[in-house]
C-alpha atoms as a PDB file:
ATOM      1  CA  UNK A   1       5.864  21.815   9.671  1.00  0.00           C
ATOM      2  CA  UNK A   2       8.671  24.568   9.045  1.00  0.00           C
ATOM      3  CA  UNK A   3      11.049  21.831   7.632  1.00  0.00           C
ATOM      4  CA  UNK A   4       8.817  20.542   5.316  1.00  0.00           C
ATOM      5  CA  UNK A   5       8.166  24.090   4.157  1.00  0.00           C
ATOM      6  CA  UNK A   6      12.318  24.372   4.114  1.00  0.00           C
ATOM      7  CA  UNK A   7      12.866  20.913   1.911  1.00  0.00           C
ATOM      8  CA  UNK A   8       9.697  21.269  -0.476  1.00  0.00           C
ATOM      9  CA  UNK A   9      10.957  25.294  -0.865  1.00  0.00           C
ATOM     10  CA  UNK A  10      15.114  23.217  -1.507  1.00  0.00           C
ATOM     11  CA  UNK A  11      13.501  20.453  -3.873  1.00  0.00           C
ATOM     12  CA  UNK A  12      14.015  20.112  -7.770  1.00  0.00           C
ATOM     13  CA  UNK A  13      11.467  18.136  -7.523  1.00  0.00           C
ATOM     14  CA  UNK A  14       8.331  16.357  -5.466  1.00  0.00           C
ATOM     15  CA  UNK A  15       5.868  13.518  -5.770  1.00  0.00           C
ATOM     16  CA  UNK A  16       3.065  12.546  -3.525  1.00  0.00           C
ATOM     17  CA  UNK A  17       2.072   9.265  -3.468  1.00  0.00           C
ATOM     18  CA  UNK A  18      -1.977   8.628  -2.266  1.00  0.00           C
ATOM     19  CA  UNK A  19      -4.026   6.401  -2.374  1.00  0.00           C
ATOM     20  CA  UNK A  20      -7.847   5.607  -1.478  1.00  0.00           C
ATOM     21  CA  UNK A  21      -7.414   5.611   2.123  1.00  0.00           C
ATOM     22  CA  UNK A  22      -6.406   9.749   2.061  1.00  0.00           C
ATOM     23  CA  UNK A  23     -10.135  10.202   0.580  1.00  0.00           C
ATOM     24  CA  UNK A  24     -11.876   8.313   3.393  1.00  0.00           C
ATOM     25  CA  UNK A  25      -9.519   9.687   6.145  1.00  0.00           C
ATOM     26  CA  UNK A  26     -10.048  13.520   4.781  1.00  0.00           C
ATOM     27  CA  UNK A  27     -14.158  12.257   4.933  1.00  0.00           C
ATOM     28  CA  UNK A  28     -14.388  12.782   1.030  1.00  0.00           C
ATOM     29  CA  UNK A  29     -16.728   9.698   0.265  1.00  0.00           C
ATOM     30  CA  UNK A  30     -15.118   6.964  -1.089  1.00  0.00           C
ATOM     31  CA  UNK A  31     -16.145   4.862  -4.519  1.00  0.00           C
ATOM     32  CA  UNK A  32     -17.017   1.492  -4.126  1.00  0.00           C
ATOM     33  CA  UNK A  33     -16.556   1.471  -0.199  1.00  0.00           C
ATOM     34  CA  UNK A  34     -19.678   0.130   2.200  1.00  0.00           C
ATOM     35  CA  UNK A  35     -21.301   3.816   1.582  1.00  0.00           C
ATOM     36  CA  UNK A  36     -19.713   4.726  -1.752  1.00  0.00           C
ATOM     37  CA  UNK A  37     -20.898   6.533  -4.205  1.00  0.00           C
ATOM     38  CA  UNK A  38     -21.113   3.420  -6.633  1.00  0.00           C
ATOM     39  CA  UNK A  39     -21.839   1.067  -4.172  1.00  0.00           C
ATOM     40  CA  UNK A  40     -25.233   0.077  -6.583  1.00  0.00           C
ATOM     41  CA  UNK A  41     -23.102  -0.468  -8.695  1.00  0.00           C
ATOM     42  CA  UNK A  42     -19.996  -3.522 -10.035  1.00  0.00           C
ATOM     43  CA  UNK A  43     -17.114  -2.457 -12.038  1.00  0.00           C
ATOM     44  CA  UNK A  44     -17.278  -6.227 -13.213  1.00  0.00           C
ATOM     45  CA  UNK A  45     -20.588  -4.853 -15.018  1.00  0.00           C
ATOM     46  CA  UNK A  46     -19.846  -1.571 -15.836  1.00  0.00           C
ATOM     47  CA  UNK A  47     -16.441  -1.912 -17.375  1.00  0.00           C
ATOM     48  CA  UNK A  48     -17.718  -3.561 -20.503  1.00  0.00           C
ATOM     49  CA  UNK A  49     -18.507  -3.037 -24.256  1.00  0.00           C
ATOM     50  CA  UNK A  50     -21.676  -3.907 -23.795  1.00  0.00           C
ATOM     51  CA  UNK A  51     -22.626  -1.642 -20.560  1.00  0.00           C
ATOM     52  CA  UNK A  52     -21.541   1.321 -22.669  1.00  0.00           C
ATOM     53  CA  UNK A  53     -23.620   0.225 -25.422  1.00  0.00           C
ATOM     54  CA  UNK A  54     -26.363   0.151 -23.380  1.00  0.00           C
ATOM     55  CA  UNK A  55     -25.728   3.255 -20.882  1.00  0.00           C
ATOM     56  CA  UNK A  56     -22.836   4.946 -22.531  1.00  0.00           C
ATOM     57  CA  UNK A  57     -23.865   8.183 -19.933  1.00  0.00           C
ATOM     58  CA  UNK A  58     -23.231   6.161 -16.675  1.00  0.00           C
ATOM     59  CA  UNK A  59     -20.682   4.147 -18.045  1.00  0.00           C
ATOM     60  CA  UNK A  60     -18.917   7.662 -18.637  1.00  0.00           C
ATOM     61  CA  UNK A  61     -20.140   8.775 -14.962  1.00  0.00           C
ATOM     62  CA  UNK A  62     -18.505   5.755 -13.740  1.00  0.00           C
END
């Protein structure tokens, strides 16, 4: 852990790359996982002109 404290201190510069899996491993519920938080839900039907028409708040939400 001290030389990653030593080369973040020495960098110009850092990016972290993530992606979904860090959520799940940290136990921060996932999206559209088994138990997700839109698992009710389709991006297929929310991710439409006509979904916001008709529920602009959960499209938003979404």
């Amino acid at each position: 852990m001290q030389e990653i404290r030593e080369r973040l201190s020495k960098a110009g510069s850092v990016v972290v790359l993530t992606g979904a899996g860090i959520s799940a491993e940290s136990g921060v519920p996932t999206f559209r996982g088994a138990d997700g938080l839109w698992k009710n839900f389709r991006a297929e039907d929310l991710a439409t002109p006509e979904a916001f028409a008709r529920d602009p708040r959960l499209v938003w939400e979404w």
